[in-house]
PDB file of N, CA and C in Angstrom:
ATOM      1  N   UNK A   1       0.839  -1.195   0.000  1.00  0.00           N
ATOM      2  CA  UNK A   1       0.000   0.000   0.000  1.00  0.00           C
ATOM      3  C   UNK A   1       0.876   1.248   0.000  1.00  0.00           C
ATOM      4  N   UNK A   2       0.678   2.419  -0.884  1.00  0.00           N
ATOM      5  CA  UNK A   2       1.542   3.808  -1.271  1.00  0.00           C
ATOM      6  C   UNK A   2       0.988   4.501  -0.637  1.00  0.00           C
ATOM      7  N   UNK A   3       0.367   4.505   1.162  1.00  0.00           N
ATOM      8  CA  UNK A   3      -0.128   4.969   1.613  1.00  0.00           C
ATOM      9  C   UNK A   3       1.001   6.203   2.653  1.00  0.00           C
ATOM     10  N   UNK A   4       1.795   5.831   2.501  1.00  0.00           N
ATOM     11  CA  UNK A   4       3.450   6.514   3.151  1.00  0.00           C
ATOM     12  C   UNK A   4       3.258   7.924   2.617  1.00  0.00           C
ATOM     13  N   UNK A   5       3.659   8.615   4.095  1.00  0.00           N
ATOM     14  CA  UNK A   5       4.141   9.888   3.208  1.00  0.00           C
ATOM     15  C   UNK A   5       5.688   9.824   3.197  1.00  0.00           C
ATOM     16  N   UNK A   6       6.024  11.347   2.765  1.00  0.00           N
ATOM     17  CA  UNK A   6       7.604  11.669   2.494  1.00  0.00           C
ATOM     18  C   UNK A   6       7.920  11.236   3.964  1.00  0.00           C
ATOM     19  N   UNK A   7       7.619  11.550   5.118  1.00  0.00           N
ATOM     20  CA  UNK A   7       8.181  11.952   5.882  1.00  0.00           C
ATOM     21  C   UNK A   7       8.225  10.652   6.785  1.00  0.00           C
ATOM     22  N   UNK A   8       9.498  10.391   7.564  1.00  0.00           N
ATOM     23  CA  UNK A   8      10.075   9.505   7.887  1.00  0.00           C
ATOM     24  C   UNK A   8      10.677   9.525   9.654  1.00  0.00           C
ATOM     25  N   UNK A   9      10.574   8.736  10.301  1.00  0.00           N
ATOM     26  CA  UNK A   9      10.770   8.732  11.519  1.00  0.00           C
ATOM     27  C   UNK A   9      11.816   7.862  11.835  1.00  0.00           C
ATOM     28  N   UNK A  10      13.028   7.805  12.624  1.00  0.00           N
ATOM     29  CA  UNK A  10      13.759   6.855  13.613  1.00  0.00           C
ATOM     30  C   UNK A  10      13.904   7.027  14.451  1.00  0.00           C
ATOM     31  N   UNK A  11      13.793   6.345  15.208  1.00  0.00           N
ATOM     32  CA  UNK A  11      14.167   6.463  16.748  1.00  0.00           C
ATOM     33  C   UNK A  11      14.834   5.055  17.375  1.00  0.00           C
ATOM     34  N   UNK A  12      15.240   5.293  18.314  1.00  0.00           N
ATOM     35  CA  UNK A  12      16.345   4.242  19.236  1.00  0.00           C
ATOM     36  C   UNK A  12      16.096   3.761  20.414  1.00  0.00           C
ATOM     37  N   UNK A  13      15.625   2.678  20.865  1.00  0.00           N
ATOM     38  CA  UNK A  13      15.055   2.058  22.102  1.00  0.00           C
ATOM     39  C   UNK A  13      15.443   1.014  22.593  1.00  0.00           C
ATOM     40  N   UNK A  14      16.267   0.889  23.845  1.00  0.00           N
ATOM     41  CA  UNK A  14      17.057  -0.147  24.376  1.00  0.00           C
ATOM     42  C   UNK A  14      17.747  -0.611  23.616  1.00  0.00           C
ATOM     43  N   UNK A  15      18.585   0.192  22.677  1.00  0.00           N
ATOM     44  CA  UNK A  15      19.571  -0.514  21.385  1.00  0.00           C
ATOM     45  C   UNK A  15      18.864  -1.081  20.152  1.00  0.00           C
ATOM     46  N   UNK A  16      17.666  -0.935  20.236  1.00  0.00           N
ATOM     47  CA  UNK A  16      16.886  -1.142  18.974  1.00  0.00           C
ATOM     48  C   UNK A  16      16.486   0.005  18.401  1.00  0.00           C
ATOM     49  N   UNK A  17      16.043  -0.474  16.681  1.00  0.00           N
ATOM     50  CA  UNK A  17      16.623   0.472  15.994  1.00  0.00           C
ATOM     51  C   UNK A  17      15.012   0.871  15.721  1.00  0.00           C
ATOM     52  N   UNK A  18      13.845   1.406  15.903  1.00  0.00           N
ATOM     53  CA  UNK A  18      12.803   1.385  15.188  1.00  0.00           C
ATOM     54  C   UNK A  18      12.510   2.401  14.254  1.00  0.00           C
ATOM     55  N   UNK A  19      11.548   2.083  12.983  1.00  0.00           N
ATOM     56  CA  UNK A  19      11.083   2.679  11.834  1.00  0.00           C
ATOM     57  C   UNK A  19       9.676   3.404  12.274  1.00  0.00           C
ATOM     58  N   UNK A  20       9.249   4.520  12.386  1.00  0.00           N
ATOM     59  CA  UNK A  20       7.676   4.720  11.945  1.00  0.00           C
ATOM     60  C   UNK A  20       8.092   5.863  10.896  1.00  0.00           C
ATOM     61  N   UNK A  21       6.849   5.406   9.992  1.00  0.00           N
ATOM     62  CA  UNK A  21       6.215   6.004   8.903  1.00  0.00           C
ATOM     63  C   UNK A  21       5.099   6.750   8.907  1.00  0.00           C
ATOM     64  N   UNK A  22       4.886   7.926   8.984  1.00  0.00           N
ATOM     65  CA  UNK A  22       3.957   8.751   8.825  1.00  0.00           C
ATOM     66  C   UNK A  22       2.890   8.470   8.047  1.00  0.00           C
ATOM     67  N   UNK A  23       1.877   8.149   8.141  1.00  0.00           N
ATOM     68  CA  UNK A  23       0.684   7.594   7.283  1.00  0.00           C
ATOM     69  C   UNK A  23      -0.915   8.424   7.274  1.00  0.00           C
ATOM     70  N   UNK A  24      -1.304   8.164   6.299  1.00  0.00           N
ATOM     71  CA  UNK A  24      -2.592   9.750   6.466  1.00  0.00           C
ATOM     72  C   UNK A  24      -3.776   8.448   7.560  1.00  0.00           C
ATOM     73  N   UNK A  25      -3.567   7.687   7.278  1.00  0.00           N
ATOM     74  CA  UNK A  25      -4.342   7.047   8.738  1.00  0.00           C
ATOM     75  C   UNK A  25      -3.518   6.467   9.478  1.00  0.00           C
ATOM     76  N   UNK A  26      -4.021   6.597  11.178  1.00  0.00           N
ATOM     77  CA  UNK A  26      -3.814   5.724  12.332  1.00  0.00           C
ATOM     78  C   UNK A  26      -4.014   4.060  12.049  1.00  0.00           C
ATOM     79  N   UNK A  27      -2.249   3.940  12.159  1.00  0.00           N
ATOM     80  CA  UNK A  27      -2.429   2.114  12.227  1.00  0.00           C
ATOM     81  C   UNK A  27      -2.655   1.702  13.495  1.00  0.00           C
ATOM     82  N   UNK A  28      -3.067   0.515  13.946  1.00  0.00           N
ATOM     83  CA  UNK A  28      -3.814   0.061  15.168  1.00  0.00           C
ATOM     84  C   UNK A  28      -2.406  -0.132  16.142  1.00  0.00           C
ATOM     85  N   UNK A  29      -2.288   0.317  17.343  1.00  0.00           N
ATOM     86  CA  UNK A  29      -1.321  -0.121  17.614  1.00  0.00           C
ATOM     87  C   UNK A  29      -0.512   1.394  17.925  1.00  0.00           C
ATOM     88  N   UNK A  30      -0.247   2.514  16.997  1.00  0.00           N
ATOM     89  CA  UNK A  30       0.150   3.358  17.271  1.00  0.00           C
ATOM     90  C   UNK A  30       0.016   4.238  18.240  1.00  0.00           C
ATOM     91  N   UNK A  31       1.170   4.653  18.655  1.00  0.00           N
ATOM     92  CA  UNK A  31       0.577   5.354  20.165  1.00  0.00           C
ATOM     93  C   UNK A  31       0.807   6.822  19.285  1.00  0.00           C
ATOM     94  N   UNK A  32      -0.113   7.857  19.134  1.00  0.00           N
ATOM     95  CA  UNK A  32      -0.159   9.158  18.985  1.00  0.00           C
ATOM     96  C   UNK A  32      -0.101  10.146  19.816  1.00  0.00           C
ATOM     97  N   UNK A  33       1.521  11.038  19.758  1.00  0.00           N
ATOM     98  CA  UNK A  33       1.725  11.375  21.178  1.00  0.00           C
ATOM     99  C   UNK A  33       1.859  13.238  20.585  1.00  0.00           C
TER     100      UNK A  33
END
C-alpha cells in the first residue's frame, strides 16, 4: 500500500533500531503522542 508519506521517523530504544512512517491514517497499535 503507497499509503506513506515523504516523511520519515527513527528512533532508538534499548539498542533497537525502530522505523515509523507517517501515514494519512492511524495504524492500530500506534501510540499518537
Amino acid at each position: 500500500e503507497k499509503r506513506y508519506l515523504s516523511a520519515e521517523v527513527r528512533f532508538g530504544v534499548s539498542g533497537h533500531t525502530f522505523v515509523a512512517r507517517s501515514t494519512k491514517v492511524t495504524q492500530p497499535g500506534w501510540s499518537a503522542q
